[in-house]
PDB file of N, CA and C in Angstrom:
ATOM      1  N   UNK A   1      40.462  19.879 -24.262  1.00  0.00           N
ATOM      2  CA  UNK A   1      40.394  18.808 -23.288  1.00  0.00           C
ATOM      3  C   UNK A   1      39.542  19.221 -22.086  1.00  0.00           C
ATOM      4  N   UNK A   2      39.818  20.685 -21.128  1.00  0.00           N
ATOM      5  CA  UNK A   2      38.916  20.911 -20.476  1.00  0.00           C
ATOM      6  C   UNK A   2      37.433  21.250 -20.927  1.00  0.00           C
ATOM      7  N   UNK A   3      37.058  21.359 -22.155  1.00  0.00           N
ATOM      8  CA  UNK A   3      36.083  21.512 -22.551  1.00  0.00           C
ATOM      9  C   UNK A   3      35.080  19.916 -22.558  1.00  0.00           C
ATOM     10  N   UNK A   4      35.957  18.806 -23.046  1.00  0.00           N
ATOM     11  CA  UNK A   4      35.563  17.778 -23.213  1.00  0.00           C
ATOM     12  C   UNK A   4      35.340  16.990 -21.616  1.00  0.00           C
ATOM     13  N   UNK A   5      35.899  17.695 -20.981  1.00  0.00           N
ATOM     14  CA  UNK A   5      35.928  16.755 -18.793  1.00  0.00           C
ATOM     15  C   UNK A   5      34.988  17.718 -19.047  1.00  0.00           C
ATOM     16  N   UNK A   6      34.706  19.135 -18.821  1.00  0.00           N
ATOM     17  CA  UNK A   6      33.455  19.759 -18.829  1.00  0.00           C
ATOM     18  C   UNK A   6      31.844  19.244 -19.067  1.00  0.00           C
ATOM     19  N   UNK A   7      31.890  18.813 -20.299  1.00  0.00           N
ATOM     20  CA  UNK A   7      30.834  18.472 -20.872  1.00  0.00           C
ATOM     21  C   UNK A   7      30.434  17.011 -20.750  1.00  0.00           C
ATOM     22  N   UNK A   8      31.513  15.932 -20.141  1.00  0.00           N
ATOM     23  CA  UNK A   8      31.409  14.612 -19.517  1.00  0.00           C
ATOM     24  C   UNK A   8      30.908  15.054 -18.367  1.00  0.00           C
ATOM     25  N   UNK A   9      31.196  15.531 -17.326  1.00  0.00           N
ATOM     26  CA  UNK A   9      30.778  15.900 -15.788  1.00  0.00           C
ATOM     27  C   UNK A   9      29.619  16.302 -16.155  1.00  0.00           C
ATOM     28  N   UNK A  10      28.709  17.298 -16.763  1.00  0.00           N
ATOM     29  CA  UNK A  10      27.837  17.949 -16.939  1.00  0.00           C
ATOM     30  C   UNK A  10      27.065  16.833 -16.830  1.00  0.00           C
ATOM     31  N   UNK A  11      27.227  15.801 -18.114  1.00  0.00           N
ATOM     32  CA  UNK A  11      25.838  15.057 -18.665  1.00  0.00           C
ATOM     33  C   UNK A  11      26.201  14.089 -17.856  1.00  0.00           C
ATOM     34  N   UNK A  12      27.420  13.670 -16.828  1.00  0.00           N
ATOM     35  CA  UNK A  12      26.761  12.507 -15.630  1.00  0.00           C
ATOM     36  C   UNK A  12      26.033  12.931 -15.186  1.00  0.00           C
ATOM     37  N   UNK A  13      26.842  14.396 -14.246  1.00  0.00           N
ATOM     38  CA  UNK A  13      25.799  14.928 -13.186  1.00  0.00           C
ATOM     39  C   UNK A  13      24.098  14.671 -13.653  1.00  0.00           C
ATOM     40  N   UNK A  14      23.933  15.052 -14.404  1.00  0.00           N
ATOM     41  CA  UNK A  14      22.646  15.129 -15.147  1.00  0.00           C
ATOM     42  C   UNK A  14      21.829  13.810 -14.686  1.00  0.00           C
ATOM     43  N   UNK A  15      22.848  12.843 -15.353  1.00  0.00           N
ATOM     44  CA  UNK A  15      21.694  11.836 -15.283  1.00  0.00           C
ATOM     45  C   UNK A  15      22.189  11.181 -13.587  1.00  0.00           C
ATOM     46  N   UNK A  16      22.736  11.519 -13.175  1.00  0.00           N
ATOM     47  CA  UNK A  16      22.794  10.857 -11.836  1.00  0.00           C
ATOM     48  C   UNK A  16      21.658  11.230 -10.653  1.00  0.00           C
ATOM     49  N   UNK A  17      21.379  13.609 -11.143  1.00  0.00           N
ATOM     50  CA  UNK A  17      20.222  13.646 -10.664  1.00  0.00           C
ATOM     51  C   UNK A  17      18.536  13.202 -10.977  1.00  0.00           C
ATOM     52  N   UNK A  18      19.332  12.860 -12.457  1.00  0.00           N
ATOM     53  CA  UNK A  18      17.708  12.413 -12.927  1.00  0.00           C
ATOM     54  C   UNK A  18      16.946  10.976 -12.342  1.00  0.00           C
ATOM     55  N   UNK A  19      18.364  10.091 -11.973  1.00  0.00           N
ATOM     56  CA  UNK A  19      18.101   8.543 -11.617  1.00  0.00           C
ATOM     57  C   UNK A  19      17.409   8.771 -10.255  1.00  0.00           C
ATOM     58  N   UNK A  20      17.417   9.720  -9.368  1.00  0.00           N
ATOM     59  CA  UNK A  20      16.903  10.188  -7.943  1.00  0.00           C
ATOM     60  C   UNK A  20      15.585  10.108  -7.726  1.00  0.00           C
ATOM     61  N   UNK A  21      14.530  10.416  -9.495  1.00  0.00           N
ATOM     62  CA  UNK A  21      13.039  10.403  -9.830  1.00  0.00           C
ATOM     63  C   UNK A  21      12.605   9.117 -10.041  1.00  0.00           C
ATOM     64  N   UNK A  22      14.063   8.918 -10.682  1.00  0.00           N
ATOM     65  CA  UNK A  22      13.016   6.666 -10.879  1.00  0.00           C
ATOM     66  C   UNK A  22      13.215   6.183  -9.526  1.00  0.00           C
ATOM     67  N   UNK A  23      13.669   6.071  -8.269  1.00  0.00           N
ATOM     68  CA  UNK A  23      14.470   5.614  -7.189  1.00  0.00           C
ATOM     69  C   UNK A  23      13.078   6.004  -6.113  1.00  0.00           C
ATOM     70  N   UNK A  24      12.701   7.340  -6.118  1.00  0.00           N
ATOM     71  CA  UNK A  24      11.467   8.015  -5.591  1.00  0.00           C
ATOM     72  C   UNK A  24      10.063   7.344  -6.054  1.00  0.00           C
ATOM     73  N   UNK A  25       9.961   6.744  -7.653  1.00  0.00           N
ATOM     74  CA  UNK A  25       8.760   6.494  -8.010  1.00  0.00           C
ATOM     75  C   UNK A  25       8.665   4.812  -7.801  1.00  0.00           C
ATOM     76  N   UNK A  26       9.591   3.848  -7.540  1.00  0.00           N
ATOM     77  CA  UNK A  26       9.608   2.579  -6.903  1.00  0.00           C
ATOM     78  C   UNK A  26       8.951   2.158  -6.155  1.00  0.00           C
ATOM     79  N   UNK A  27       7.523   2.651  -5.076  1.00  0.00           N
ATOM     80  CA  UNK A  27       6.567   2.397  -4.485  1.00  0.00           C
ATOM     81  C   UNK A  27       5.547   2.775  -4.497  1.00  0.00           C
ATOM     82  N   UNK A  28       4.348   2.389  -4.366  1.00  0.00           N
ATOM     83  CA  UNK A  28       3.162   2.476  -4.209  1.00  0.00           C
ATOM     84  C   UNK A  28       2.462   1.890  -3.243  1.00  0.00           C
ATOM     85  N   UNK A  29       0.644   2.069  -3.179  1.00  0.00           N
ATOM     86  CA  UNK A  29       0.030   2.212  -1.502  1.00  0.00           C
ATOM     87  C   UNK A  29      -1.087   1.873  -2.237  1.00  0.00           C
ATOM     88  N   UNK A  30      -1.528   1.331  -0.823  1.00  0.00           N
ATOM     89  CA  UNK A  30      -3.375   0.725  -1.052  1.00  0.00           C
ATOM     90  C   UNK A  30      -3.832   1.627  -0.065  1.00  0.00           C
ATOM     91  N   UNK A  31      -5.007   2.197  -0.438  1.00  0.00           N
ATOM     92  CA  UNK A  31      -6.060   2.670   0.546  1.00  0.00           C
ATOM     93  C   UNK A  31      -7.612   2.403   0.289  1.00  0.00           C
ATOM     94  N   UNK A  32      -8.315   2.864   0.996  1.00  0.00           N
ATOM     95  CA  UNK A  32      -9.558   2.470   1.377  1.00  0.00           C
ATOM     96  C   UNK A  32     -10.186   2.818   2.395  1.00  0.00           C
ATOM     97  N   UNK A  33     -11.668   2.687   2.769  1.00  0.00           N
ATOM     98  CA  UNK A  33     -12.461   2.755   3.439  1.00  0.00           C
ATOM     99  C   UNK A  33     -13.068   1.153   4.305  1.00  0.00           C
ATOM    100  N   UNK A  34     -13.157   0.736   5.312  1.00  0.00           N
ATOM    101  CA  UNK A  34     -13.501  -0.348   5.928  1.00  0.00           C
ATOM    102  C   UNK A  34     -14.764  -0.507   6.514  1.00  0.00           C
ATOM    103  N   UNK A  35     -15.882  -1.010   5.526  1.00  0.00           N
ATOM    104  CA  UNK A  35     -17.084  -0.364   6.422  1.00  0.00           C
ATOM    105  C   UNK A  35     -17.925  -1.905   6.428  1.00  0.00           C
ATOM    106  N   UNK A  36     -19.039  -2.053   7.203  1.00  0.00           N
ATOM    107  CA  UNK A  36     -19.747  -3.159   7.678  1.00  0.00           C
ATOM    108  C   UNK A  36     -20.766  -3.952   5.987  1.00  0.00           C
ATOM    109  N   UNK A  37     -21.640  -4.959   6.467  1.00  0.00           N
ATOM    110  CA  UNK A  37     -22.260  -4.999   5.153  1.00  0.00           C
ATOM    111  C   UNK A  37     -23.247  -4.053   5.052  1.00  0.00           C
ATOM    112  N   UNK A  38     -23.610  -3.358   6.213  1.00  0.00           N
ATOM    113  CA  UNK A  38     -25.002  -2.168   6.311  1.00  0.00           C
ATOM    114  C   UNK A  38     -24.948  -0.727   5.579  1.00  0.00           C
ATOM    115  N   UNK A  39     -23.040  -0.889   5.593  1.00  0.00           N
ATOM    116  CA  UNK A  39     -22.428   0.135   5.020  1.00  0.00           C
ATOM    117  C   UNK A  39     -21.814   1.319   5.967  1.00  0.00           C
ATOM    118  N   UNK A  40     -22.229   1.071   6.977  1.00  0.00           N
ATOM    119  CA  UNK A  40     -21.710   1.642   8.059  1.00  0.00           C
ATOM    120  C   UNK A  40     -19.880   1.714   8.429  1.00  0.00           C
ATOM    121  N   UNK A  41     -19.264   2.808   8.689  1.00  0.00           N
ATOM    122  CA  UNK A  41     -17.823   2.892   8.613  1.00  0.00           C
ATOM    123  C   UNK A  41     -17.585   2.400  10.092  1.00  0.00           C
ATOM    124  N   UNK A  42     -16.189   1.439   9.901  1.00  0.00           N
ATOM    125  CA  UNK A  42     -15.548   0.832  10.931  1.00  0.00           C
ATOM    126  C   UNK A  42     -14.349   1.477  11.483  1.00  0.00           C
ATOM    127  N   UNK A  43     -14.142   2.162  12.570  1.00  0.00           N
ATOM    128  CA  UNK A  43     -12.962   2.581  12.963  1.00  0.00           C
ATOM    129  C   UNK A  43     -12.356   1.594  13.620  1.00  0.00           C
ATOM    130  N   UNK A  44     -11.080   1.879  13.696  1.00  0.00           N
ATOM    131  CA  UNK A  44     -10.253   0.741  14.813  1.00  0.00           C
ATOM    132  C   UNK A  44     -10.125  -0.564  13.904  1.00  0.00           C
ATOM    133  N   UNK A  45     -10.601  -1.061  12.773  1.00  0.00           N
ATOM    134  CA  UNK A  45      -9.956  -2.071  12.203  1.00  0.00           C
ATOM    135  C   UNK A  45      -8.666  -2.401  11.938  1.00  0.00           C
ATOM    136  N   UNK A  46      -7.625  -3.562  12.038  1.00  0.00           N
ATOM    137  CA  UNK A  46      -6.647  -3.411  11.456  1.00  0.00           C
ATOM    138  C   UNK A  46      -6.355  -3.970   9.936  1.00  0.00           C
ATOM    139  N   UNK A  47      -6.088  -2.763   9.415  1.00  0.00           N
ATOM    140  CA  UNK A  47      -5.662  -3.589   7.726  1.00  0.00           C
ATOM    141  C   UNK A  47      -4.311  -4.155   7.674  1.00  0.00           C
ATOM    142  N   UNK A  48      -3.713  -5.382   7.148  1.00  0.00           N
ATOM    143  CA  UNK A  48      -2.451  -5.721   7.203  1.00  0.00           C
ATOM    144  C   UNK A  48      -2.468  -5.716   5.651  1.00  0.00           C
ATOM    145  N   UNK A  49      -1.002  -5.228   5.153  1.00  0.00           N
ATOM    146  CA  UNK A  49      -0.815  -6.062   3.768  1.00  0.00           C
ATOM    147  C   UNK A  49       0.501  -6.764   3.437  1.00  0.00           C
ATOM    148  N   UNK A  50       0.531  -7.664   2.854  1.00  0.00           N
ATOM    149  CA  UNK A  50       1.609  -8.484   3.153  1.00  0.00           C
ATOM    150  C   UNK A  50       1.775  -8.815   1.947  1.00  0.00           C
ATOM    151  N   UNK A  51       3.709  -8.439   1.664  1.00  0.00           N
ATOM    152  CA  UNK A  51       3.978  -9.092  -0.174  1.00  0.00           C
ATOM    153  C   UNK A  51       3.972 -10.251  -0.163  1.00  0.00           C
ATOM    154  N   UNK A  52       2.920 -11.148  -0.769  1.00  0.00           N
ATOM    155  CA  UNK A  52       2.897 -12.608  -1.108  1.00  0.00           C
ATOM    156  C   UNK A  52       4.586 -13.255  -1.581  1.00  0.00           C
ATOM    157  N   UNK A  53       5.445 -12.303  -2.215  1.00  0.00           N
ATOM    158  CA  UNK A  53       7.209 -13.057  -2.511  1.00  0.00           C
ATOM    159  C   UNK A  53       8.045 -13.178  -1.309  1.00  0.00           C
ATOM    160  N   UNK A  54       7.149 -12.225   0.069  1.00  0.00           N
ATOM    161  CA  UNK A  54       8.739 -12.118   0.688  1.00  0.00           C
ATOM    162  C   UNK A  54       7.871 -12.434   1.624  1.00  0.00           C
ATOM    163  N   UNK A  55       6.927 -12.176   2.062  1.00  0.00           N
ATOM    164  CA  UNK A  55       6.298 -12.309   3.452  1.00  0.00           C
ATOM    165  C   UNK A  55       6.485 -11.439   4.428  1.00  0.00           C
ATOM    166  N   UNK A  56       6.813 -10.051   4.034  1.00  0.00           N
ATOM    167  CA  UNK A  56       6.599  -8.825   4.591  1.00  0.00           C
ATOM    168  C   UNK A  56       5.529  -8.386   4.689  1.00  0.00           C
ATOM    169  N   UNK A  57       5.063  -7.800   5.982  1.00  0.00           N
ATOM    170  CA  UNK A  57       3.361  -7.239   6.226  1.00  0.00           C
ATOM    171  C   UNK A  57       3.630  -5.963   6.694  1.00  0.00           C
ATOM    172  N   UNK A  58       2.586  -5.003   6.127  1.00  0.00           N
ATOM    173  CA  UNK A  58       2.337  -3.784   6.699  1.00  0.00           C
ATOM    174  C   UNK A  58       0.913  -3.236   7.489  1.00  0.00           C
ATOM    175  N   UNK A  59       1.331  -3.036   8.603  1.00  0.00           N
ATOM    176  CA  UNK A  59      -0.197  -2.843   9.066  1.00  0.00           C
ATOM    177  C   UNK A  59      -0.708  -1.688   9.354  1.00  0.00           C
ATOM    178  N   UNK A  60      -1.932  -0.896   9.378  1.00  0.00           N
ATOM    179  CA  UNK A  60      -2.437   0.068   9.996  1.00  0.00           C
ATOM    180  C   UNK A  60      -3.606   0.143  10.569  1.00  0.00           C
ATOM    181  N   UNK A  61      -4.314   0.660  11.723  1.00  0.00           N
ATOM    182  CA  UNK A  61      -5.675   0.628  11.814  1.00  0.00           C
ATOM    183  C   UNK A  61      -6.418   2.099  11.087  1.00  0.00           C
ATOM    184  N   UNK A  62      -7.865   1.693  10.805  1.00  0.00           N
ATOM    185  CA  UNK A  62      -8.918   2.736  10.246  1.00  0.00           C
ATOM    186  C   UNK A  62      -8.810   3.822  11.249  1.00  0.00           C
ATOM    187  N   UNK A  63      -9.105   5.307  11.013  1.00  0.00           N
ATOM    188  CA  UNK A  63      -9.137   6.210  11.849  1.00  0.00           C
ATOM    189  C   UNK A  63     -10.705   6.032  12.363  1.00  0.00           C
ATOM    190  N   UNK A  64     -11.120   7.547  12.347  1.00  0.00           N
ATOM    191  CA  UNK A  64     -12.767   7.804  12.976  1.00  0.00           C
ATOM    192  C   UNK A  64     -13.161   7.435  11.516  1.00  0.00           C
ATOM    193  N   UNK A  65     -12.991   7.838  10.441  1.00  0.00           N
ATOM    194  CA  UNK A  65     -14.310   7.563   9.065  1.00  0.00           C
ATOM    195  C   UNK A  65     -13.876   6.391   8.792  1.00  0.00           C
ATOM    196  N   UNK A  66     -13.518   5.086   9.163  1.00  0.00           N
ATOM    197  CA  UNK A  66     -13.102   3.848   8.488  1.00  0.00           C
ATOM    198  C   UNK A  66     -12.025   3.896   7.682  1.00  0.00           C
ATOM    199  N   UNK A  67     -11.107   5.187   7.708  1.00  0.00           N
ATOM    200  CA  UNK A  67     -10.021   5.276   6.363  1.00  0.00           C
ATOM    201  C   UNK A  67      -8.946   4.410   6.457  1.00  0.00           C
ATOM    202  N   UNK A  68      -8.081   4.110   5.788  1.00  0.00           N
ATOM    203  CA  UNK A  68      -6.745   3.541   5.739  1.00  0.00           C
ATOM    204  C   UNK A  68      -5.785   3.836   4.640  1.00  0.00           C
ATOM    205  N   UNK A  69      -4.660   3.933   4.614  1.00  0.00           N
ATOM    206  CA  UNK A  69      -3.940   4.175   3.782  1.00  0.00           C
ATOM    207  C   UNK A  69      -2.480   3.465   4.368  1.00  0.00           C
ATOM    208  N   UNK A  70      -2.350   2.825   3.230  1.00  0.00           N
ATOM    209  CA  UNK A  70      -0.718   1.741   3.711  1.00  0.00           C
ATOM    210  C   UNK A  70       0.195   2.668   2.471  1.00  0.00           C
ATOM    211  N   UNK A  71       0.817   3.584   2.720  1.00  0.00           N
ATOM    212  CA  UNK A  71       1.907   4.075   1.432  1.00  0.00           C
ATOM    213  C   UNK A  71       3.435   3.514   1.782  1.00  0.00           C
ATOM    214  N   UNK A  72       4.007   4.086   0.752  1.00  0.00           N
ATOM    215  CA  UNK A  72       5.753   3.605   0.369  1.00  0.00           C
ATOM    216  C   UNK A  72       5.588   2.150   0.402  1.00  0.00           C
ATOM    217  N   UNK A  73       4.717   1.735  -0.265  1.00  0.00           N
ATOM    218  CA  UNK A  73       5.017   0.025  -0.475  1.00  0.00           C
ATOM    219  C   UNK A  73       6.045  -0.614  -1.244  1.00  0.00           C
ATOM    220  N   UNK A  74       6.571  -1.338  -1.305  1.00  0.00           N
ATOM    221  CA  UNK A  74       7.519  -1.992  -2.264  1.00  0.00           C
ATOM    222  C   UNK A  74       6.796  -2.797  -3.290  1.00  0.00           C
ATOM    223  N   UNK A  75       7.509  -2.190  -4.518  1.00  0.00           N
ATOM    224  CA  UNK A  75       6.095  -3.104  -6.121  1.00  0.00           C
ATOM    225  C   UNK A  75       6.541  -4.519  -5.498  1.00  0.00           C
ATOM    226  N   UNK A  76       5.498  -5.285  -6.419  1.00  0.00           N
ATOM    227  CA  UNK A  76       5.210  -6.420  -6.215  1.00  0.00           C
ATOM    228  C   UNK A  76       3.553  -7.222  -6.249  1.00  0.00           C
ATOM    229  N   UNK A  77       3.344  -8.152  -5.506  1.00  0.00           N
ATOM    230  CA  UNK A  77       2.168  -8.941  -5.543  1.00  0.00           C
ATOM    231  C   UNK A  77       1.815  -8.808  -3.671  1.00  0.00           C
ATOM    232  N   UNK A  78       0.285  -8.702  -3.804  1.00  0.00           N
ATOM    233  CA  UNK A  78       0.071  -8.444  -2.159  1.00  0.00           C
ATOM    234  C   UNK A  78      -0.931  -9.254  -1.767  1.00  0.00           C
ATOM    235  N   UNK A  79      -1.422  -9.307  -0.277  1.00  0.00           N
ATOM    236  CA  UNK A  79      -2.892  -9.973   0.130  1.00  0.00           C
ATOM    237  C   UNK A  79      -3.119  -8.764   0.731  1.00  0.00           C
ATOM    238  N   UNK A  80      -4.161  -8.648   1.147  1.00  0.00           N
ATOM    239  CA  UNK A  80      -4.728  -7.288   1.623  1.00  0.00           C
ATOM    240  C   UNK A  80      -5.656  -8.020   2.829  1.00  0.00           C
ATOM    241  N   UNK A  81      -5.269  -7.828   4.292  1.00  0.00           N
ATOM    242  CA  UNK A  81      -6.261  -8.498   5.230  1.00  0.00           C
ATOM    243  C   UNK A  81      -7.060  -7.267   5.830  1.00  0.00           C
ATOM    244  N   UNK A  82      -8.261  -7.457   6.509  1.00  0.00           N
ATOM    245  CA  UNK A  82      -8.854  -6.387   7.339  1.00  0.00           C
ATOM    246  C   UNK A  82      -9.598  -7.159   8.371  1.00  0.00           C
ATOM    247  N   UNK A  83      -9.411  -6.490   9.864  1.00  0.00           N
ATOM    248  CA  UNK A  83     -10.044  -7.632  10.592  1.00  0.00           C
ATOM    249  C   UNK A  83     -10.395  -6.603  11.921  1.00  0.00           C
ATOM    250  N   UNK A  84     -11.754  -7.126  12.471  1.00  0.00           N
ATOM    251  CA  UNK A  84     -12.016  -5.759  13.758  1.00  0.00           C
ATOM    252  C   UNK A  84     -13.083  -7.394  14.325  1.00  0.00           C
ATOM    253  N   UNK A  85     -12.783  -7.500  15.530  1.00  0.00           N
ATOM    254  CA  UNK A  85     -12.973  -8.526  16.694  1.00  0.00           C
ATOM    255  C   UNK A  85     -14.841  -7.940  16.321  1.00  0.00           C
ATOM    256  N   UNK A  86     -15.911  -9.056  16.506  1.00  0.00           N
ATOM    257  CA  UNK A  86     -17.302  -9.534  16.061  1.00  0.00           C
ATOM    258  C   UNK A  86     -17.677  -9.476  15.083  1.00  0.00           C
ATOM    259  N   UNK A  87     -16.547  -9.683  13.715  1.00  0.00           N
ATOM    260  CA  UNK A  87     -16.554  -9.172  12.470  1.00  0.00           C
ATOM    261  C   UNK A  87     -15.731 -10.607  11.710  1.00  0.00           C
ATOM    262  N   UNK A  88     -16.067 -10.684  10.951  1.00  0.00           N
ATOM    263  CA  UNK A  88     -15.345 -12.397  10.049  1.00  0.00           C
ATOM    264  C   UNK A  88     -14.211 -11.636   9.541  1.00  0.00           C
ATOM    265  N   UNK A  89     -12.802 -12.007   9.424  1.00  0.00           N
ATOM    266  CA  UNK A  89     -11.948 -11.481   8.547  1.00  0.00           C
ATOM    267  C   UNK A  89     -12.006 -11.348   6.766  1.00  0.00           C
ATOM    268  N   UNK A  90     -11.673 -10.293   6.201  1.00  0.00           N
ATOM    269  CA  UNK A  90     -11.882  -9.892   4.739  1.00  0.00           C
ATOM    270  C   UNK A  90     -10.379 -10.252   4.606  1.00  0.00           C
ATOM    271  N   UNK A  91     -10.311 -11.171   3.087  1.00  0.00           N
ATOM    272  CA  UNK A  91      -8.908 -11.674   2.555  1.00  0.00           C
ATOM    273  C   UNK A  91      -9.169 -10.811   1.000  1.00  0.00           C
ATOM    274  N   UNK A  92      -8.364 -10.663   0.656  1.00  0.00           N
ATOM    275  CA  UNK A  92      -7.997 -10.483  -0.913  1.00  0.00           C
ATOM    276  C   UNK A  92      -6.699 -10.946  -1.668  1.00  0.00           C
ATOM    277  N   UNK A  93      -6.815 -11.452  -2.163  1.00  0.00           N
ATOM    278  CA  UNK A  93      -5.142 -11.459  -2.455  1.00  0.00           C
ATOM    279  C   UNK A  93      -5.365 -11.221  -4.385  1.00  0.00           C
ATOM    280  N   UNK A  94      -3.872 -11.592  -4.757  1.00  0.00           N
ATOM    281  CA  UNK A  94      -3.747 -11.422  -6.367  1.00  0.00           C
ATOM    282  C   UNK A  94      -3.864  -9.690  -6.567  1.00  0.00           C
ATOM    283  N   UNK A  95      -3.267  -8.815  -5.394  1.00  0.00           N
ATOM    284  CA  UNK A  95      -3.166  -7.583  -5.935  1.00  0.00           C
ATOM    285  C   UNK A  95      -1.686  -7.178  -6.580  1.00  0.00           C
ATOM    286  N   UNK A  96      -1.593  -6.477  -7.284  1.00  0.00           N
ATOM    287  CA  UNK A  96      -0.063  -6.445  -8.010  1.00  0.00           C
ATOM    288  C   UNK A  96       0.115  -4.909  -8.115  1.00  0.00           C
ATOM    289  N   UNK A  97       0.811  -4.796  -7.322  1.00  0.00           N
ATOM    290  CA  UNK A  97       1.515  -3.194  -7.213  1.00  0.00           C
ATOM    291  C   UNK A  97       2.748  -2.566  -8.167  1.00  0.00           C
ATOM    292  N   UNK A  98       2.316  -1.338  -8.947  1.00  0.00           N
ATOM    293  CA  UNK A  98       3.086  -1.924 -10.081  1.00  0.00           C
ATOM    294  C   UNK A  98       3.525  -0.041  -9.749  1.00  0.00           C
ATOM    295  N   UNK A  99       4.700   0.326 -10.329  1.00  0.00           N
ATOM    296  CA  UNK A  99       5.178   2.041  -9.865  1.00  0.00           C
ATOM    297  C   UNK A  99       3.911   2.777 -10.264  1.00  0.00           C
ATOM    298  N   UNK A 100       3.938   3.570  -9.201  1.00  0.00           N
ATOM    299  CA  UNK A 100       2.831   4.659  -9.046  1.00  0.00           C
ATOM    300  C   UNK A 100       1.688   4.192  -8.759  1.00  0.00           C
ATOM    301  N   UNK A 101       1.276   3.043  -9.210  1.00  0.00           N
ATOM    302  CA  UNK A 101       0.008   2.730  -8.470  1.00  0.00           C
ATOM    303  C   UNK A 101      -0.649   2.557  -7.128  1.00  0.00           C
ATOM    304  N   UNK A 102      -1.975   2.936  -7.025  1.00  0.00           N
ATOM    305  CA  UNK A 102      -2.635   3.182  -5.392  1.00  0.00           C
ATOM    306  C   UNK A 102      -4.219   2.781  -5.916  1.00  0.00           C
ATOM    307  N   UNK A 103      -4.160   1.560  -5.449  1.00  0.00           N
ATOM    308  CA  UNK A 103      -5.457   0.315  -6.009  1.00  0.00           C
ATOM    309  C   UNK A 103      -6.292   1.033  -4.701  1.00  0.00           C
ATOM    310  N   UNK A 104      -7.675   0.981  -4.389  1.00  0.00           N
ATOM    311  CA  UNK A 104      -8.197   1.780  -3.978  1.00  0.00           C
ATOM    312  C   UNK A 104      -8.982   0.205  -3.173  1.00  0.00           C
ATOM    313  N   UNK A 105      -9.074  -0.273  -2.127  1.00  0.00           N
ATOM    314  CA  UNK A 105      -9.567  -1.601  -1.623  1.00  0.00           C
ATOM    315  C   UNK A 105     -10.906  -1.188  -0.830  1.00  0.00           C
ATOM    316  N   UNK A 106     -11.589  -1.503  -0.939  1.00  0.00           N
ATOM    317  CA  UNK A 106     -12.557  -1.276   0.491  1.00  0.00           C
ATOM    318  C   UNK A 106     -13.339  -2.186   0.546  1.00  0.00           C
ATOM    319  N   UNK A 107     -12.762  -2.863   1.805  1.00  0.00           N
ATOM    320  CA  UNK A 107     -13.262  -4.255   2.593  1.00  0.00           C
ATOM    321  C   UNK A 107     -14.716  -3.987   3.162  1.00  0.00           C
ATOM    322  N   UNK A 108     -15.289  -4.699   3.422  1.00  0.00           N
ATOM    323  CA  UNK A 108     -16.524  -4.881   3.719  1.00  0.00           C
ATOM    324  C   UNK A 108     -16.833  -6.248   4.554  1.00  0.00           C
ATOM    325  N   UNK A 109     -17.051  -6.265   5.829  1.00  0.00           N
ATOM    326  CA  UNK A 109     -16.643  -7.296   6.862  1.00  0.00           C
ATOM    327  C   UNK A 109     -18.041  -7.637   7.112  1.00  0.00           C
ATOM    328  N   UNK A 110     -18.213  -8.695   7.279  1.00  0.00           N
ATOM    329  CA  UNK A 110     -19.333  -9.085   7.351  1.00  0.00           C
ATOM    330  C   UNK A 110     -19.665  -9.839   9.109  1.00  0.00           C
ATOM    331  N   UNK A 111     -20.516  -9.856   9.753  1.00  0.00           N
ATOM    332  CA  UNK A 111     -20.773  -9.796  11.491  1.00  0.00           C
ATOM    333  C   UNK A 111     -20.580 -11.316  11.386  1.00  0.00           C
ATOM    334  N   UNK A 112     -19.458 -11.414  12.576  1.00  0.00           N
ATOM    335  CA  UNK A 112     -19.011 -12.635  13.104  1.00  0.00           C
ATOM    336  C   UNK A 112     -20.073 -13.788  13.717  1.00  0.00           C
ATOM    337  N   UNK A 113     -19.504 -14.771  14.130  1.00  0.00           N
ATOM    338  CA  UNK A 113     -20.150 -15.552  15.233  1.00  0.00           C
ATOM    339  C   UNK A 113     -20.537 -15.022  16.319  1.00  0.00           C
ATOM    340  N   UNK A 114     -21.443 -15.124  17.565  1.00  0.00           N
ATOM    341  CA  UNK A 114     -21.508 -14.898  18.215  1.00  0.00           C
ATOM    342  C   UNK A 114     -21.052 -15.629  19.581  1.00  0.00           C
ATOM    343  N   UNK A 115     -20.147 -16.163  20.012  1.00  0.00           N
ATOM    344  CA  UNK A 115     -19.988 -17.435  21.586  1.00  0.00           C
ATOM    345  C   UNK A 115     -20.153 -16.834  22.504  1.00  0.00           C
ATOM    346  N   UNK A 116     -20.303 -17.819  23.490  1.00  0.00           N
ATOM    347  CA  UNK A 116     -20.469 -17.272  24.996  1.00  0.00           C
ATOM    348  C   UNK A 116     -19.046 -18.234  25.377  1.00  0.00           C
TER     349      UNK A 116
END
């Protein structure tokens, strides 16, 4: 009998630490580079991404090389915005974040209006 509670405890424990790896692998991240149509890198942009089911947004701005990286996302379906003031906003949507994946985006903003 103690052999048999032995060998029950063992193989929960087991899989209770194993369920800890699927629980960890449940998100994924978009990154990218944000650069002009000249090709030139944009710092200071802000990228938002927002799950199209829930209407949660995540935002970050580009560092000095135009980089961005949005991680620990929740799977799902996304829009991907990028937007830096004398610059038209970049939309994407129909991205689908699926475990482990890191879709690689790089917006390309094209020069705004000009007003006085």
């Amino acid at each position: 009998m103690k052999r048999a509670s032995f060998v029950l405890g063992t193989t929960l424990l087991f899989f209770a630490l194993s369920s800890v790896d699927v629980w960890a692998q449940a998100t994924a991240q978009i990154s990218g580079s944000v650069r002009d149509q000249s090709g030139a890198v944009l710092p200071g942009a802000e990228v938002t991404a927002t799950q199209t089911d829930t209407g949660i947004a995540r935002s970050t701005v580009t560092n000095e090389t135009g980089s961005y990286v949005l991680a620990n996302l929740p799977l799902g379906p996304y829009k991907l915005e990028a937007s830096l003031p004398g610059f038209r906003m970049f939309v994407q949507s129909g991205i689908l974040l699926q475990v482990n994946s890191s879709p690689v985006i790089n917006p390309v903003l094209q020069v705004g209006q000009v007003s006085e």
